[in-house]
Each structure stands twice: as C-alpha cells, then as structure tokens.
C-alpha atoms as a PDB file:
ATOM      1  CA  UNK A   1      12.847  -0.169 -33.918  1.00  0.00           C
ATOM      2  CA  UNK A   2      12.060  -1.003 -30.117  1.00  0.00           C
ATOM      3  CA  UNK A   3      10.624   1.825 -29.832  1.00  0.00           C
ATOM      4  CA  UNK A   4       8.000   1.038 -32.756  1.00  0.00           C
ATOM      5  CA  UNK A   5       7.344  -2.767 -31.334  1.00  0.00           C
ATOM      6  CA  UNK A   6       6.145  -1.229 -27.986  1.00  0.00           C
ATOM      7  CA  UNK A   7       3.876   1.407 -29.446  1.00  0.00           C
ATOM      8  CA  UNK A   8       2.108  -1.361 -31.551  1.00  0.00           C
ATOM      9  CA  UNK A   9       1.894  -3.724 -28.999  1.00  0.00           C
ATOM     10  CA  UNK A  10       0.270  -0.710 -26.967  1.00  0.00           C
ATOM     11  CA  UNK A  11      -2.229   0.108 -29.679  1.00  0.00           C
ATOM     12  CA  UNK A  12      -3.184  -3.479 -30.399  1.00  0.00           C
ATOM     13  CA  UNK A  13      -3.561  -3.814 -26.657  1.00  0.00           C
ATOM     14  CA  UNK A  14      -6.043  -0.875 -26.052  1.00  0.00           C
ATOM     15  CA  UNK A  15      -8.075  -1.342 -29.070  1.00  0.00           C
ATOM     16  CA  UNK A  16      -8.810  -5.016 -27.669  1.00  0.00           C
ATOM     17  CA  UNK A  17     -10.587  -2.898 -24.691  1.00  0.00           C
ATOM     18  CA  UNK A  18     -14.414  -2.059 -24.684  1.00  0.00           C
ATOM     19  CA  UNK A  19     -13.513   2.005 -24.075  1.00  0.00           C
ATOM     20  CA  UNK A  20     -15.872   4.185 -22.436  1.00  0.00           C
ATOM     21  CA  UNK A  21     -15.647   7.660 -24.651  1.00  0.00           C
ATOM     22  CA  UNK A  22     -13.533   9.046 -21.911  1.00  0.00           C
ATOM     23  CA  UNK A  23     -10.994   6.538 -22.497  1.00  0.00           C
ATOM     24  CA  UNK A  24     -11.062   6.730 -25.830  1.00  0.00           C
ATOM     25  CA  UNK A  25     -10.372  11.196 -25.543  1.00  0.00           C
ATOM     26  CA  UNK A  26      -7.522  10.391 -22.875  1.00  0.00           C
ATOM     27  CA  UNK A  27      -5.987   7.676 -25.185  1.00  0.00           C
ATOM     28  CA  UNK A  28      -6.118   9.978 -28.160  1.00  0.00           C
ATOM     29  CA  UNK A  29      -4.432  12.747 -26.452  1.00  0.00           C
ATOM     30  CA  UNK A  30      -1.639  10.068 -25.020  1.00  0.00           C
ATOM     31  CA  UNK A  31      -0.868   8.539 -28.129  1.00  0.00           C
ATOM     32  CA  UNK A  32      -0.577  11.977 -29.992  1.00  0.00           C
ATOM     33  CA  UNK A  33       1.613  13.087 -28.036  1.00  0.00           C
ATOM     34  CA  UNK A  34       3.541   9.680 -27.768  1.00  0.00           C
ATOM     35  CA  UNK A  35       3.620   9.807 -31.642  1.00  0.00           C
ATOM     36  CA  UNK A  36       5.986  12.537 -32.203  1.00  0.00           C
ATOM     37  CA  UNK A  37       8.781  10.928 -30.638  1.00  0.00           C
ATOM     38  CA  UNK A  38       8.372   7.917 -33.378  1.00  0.00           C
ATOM     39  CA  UNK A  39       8.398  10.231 -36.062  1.00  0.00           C
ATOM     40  CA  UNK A  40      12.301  10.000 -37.221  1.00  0.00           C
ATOM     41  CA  UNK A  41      11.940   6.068 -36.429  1.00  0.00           C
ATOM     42  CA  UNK A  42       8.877   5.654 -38.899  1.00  0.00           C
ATOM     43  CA  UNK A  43      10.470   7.719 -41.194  1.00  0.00           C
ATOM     44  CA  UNK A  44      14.217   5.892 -41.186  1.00  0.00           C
ATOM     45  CA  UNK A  45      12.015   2.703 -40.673  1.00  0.00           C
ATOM     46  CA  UNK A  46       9.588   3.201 -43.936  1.00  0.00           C
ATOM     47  CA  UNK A  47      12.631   4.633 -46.548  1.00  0.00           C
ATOM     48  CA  UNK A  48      14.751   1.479 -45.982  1.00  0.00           C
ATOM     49  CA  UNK A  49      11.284  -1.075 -46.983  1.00  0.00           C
ATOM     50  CA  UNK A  50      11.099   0.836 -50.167  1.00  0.00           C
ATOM     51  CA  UNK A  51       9.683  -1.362 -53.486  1.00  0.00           C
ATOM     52  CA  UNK A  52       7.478  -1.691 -56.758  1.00  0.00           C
ATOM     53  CA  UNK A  53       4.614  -3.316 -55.108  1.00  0.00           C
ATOM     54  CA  UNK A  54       4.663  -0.684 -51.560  1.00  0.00           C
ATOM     55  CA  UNK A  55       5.100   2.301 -54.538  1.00  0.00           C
ATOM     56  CA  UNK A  56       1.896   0.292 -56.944  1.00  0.00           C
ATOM     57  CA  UNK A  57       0.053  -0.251 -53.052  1.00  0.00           C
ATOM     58  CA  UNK A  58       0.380   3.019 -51.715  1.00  0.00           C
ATOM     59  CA  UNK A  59      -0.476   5.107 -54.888  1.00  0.00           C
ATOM     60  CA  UNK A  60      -3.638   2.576 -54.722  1.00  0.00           C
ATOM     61  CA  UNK A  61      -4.660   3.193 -51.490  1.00  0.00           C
ATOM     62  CA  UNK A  62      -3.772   7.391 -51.167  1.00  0.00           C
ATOM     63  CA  UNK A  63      -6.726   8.114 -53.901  1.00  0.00           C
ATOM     64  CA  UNK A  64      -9.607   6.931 -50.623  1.00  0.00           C
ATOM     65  CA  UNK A  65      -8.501   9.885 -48.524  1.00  0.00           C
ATOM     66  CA  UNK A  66      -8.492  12.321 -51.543  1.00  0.00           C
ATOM     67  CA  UNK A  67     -11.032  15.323 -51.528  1.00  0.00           C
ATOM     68  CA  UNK A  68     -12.898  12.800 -54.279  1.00  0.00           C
ATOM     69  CA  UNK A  69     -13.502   9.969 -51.618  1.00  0.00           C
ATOM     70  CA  UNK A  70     -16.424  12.200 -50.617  1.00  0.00           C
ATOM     71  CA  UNK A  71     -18.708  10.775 -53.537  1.00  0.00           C
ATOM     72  CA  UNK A  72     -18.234   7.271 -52.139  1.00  0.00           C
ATOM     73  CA  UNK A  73     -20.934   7.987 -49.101  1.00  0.00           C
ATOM     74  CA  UNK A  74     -22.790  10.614 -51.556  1.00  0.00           C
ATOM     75  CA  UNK A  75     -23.313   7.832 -54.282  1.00  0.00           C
ATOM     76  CA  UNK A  76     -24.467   5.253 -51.388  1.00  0.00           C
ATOM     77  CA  UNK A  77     -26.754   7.395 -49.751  1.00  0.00           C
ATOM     78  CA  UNK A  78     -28.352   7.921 -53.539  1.00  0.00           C
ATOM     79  CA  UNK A  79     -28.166   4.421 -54.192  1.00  0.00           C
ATOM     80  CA  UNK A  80     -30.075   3.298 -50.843  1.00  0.00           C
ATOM     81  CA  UNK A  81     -32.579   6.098 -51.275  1.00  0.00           C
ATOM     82  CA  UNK A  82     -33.454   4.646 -54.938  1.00  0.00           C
ATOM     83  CA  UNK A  83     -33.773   1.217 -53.526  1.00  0.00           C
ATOM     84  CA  UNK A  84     -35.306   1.713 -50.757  1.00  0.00           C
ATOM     85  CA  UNK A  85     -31.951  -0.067 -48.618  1.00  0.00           C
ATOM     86  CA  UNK A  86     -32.794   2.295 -45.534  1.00  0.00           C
ATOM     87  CA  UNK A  87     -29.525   0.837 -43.502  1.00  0.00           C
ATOM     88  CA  UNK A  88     -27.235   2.086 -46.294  1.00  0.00           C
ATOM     89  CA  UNK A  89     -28.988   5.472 -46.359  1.00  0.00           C
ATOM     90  CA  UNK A  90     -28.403   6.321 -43.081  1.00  0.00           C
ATOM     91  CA  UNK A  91     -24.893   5.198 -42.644  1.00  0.00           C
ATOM     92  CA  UNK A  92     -24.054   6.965 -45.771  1.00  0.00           C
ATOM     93  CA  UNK A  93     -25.730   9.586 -44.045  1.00  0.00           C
ATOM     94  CA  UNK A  94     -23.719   9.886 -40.994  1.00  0.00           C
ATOM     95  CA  UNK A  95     -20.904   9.203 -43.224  1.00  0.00           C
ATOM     96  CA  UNK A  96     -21.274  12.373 -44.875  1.00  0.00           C
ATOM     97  CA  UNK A  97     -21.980  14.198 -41.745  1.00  0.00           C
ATOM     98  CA  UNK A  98     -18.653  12.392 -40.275  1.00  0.00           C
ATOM     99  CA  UNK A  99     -16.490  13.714 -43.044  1.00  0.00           C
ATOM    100  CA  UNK A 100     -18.143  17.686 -43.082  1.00  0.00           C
ATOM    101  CA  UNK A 101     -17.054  17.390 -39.305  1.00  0.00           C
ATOM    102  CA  UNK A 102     -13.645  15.939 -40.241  1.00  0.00           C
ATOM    103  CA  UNK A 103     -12.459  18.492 -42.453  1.00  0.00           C
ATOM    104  CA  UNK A 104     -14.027  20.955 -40.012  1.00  0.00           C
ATOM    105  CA  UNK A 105     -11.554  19.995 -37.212  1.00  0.00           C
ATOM    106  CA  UNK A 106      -8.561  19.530 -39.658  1.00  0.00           C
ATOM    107  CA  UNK A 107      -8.056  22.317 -42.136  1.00  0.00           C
ATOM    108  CA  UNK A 108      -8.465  24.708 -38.915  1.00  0.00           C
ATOM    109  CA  UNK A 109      -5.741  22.479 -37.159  1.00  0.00           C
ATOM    110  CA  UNK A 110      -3.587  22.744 -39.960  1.00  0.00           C
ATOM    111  CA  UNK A 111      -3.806  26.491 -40.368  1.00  0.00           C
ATOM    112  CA  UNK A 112      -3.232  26.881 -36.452  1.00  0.00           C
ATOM    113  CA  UNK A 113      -0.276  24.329 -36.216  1.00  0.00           C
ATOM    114  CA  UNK A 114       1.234  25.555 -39.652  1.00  0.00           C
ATOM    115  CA  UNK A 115       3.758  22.177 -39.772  1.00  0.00           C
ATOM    116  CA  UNK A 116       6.076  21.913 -42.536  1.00  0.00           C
ATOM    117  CA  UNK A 117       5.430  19.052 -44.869  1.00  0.00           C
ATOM    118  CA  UNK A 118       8.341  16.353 -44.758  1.00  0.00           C
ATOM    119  CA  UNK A 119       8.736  16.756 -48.637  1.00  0.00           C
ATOM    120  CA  UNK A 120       8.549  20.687 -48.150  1.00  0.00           C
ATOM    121  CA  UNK A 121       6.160  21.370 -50.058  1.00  0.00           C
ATOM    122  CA  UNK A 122       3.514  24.552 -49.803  1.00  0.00           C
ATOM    123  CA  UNK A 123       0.551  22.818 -47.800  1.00  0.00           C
ATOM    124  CA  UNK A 124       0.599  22.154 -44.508  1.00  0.00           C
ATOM    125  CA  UNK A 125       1.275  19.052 -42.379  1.00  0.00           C
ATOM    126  CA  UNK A 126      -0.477  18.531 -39.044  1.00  0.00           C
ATOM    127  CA  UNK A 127      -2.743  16.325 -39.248  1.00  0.00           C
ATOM    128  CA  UNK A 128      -3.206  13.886 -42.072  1.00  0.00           C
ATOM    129  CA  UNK A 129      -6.632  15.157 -44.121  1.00  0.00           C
ATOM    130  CA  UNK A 130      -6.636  12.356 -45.960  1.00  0.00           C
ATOM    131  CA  UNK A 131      -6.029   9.716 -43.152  1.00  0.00           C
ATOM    132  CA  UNK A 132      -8.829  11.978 -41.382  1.00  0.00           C
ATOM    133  CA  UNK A 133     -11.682  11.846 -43.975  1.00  0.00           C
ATOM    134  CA  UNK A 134     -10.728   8.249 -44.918  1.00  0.00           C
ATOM    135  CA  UNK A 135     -11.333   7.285 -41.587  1.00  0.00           C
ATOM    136  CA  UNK A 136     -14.529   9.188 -41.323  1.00  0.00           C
ATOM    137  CA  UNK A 137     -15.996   7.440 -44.252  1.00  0.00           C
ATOM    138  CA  UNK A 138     -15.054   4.199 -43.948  1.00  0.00           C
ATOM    139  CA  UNK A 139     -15.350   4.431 -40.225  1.00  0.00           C
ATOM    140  CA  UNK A 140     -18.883   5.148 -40.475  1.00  0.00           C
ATOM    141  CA  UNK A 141     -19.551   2.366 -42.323  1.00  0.00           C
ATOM    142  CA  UNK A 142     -17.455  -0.371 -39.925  1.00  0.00           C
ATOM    143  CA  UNK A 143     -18.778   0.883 -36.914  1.00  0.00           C
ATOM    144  CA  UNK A 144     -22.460  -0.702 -38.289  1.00  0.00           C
ATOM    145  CA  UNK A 145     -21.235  -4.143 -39.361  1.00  0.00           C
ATOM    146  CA  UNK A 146     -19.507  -6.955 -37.829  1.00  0.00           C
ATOM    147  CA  UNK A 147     -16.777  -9.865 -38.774  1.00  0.00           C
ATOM    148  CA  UNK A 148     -14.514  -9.811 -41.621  1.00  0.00           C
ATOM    149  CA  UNK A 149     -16.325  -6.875 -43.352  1.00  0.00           C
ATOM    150  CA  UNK A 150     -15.750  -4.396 -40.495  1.00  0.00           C
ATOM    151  CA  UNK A 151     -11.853  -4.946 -40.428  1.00  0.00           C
ATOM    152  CA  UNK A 152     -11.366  -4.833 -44.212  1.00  0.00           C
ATOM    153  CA  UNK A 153     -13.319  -1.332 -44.637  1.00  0.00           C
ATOM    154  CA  UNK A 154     -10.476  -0.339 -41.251  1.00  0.00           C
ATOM    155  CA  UNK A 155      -7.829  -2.005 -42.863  1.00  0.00           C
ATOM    156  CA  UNK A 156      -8.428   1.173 -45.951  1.00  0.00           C
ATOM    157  CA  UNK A 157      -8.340   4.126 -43.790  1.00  0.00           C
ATOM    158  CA  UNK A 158      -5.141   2.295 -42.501  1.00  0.00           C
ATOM    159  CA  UNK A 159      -3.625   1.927 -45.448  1.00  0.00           C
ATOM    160  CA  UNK A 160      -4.311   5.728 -46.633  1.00  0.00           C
ATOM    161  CA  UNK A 161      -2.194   6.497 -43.491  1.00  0.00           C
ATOM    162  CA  UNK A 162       0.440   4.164 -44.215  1.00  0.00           C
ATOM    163  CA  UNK A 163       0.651   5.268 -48.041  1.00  0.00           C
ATOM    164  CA  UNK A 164       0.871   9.280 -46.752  1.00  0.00           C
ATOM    165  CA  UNK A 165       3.926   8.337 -44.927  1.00  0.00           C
ATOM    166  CA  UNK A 166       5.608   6.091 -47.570  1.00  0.00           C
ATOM    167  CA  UNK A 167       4.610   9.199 -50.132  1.00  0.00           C
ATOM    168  CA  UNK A 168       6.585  11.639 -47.935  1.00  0.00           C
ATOM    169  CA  UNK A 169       3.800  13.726 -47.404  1.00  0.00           C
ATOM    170  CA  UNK A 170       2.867  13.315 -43.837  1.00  0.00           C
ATOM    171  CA  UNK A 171       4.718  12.435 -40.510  1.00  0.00           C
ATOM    172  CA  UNK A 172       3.748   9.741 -38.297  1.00  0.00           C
ATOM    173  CA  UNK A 173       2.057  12.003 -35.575  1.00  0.00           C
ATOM    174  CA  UNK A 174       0.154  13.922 -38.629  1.00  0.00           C
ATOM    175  CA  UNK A 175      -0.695  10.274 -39.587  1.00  0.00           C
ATOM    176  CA  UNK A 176      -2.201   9.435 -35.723  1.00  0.00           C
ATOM    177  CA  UNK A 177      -4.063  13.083 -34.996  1.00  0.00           C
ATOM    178  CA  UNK A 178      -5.334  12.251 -38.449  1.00  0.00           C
ATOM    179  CA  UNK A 179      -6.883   8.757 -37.368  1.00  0.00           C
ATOM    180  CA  UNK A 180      -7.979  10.104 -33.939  1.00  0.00           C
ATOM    181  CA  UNK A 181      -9.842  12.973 -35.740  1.00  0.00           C
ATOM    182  CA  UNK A 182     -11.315  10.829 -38.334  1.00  0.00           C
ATOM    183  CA  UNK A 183     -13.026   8.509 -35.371  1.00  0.00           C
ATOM    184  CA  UNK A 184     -13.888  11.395 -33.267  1.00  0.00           C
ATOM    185  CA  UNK A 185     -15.978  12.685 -36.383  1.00  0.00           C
ATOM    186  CA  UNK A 186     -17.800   9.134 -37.169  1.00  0.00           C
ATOM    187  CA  UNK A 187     -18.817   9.109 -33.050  1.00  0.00           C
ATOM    188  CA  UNK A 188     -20.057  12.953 -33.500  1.00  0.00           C
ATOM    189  CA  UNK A 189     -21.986  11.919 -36.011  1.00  0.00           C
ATOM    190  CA  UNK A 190     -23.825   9.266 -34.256  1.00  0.00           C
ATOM    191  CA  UNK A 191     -25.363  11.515 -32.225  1.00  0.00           C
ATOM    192  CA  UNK A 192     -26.722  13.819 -34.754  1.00  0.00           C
ATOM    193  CA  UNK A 193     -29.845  12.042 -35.537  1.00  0.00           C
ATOM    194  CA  UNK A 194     -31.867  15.121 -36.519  1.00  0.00           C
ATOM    195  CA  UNK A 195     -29.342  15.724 -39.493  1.00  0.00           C
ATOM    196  CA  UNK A 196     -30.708  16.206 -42.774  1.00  0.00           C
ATOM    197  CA  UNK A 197     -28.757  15.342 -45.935  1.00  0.00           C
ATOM    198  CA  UNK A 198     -31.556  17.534 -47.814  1.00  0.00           C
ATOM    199  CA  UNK A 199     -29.775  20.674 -46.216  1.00  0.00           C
ATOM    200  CA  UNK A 200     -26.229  19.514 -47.571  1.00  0.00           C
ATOM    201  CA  UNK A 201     -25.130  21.534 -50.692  1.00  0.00           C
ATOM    202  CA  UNK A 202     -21.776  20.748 -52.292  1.00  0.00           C
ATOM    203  CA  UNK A 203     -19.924  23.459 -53.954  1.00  0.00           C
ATOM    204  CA  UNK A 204     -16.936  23.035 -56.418  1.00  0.00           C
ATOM    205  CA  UNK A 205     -14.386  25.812 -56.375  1.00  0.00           C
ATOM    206  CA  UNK A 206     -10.973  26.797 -57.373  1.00  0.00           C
ATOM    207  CA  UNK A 207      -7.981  28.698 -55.668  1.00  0.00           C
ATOM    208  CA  UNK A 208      -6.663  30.157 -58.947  1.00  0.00           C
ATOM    209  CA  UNK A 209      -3.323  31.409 -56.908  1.00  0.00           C
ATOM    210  CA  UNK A 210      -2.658  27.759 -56.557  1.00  0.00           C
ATOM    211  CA  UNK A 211      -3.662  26.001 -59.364  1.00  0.00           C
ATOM    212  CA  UNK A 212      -6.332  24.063 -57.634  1.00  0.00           C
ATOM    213  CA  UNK A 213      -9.544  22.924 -57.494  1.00  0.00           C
ATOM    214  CA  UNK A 214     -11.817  20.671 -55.045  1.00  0.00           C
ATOM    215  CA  UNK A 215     -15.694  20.496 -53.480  1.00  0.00           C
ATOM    216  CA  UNK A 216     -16.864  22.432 -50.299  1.00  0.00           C
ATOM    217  CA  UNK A 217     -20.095  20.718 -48.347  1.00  0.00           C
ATOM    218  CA  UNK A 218     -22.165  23.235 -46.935  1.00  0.00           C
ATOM    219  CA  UNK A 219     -24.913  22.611 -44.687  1.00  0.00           C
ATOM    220  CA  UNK A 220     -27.752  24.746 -43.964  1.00  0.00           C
ATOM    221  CA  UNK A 221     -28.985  24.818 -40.129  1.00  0.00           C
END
C-alpha cells in the first residue's frame, strides 16, 4: 500500500508540471518501468475493494475503450461538418487520426511482448488497447478545452483503465503503457495538419478462427 501512495503522489506531482515533450518521453519510460513492480499491489489492492456499484461502474465505463468507441469521433466529425461547427470537425479529426496511430503502436506491442492476460485468456496483455484508444479519443478532445470539461472527458479514459484492472483483464503496467500510448498518439496527431479524413476508409471484418468481429481504419497516403 506504501508503495501505491508514493507512486500517486509522484504522478499527481509531475502532471502539475508544464513538460517540455522530452520530459514527458523520459517520464513515460520511468513510470513504465516503475509500474511493473506495483502490479501484485494493484492487483491484491483492487480484489479486496470488490462491490455492486465498482462491478455496475466498471462494466459502464470498459464499453469507451471498446473497438466501438471509434464512432464517437466519426459521428462528431459528421456532425460538425453538417453544421458547419469547424472546432468540432477538426478535433474529431485529429481524434480519429490519434486513435489509427494508437492501435498502430499497440496491437504491434502486443504481438512483440506476447504477455499473458491475468485472467488467462487467449489475447494478449501488454498494453491496455482499450485504455490506449480511450485515451486517444477523449484525449484529443481535452487537450482543446479548458476547466471542468477537460478533466471530466480525462476522468473517462481513467476510468476505462481502472475498470480493465477491476475486470481482470489487464495488469497495472498494461494499464500505464496503455495511457502513455494513448497521449503519445493525441500529440502525434497534432502535428499532422495535412491529414485528410476524406482518405480514411473503415473496413469491418471477421477472424472466423476466433469467433470475432471488429472495424479496421485504413488510410490512403
């Protein structure tokens, strides 16, 4: 438990710094690695808060990190087109960008690292790709607003972390790289300004050996 109170006074410490992007690589690295030691603790530390409202909460919150969440910037970006609202065009426009590059940087990650799931199951752990396009999405849209709104549309992402790890599906570190990536891909996105959503075709498929279905975003350069 001491070891949890120090890394969130560390986090809550940092984040009240204005980071130069160089801090912000270095920090992600450190706190990766720093993660995996908490892992058992946030594990041991989650199972004994256990209730009806955390199990009603986190089932709640783990749908805005699912492959689905990707229609919440799609359906933006169509409604700002039709009404002209050019701020919520763009930023669903990056938004979508920041969530192609997520899922870029994860699904290769997960393939490389090849961690087991903490509930054992058949997909891999490391990192979190729903904490990772959660953040991505919602990111995007914090980063352009200010007050109360801009810590409520964090405080999602957050929770989609918090609800993989009460779920048993993810480790804390998976939880962290996930987070990390997720930001990285909203400030990668900020610097493609020549991106066109025209060029963006979504694809639905299905891995029949699995059972499953989802959406692939391709983009054409």
């Amino acid at each position: 438990m001491k070891k949890i109170t120090f890394i969130l006074i560390f986090f809550i410490s940092f984040s009240t710094l204005k980071a130069s992007e160089e801090n912000f690589y270095s920090f992600a690295l450190f706190s990766i690695g720093l993660s995996f030691l908490l892992d058992d603790e946030v594990k041991e530390f989650v199972n004994s808060n256990r209730g009806e409202t955390l199990d009603d909460l986190t089932s709640f919150f783990n749908q805005f990190g699912s492959a689905s969440s990707i229609f919440i910037p799609i359906a933006s970006y169509g409604y700002g087109k039709l009404f002209e609202n050019k701020v919520l065009e763009e930023t669903s426009k990056k938004a979508i960008f920041a969530s192609i590059i997520a899922v870029s940087i994860v699904f290769p990650l997960k393939y490389i690292t090849k961690r087991e799931r903490p509930d054992k199951t058949d997909n891999y752990s490391f990192p979190s790709g729903h904490t990772a396009l959660s953040f991505a999405i919602f990111g995007s849209y914090a980063k352009n607003i200010k007050g109360f709104k801009k810590y409520l549309l964090y405080s999602i992402p957050v929770m989609v972390g918090f609800s993989r790890i009460y779920k048993n599906h993810h480790y804390f570190s998976d939880v962290i790289a996930g987070g990390f990536i997720g930001y990285l891909s909203v400030i990668l996105s900020e610097k493609f300004d020549k991106f066109s959503f025209e060029r963006v075709k979504t694809i639905p498929f299905c891995d029949c050996s699995i059972k499953k279905t989802g959406l692939g975003i391709q983009y054409y350069f």
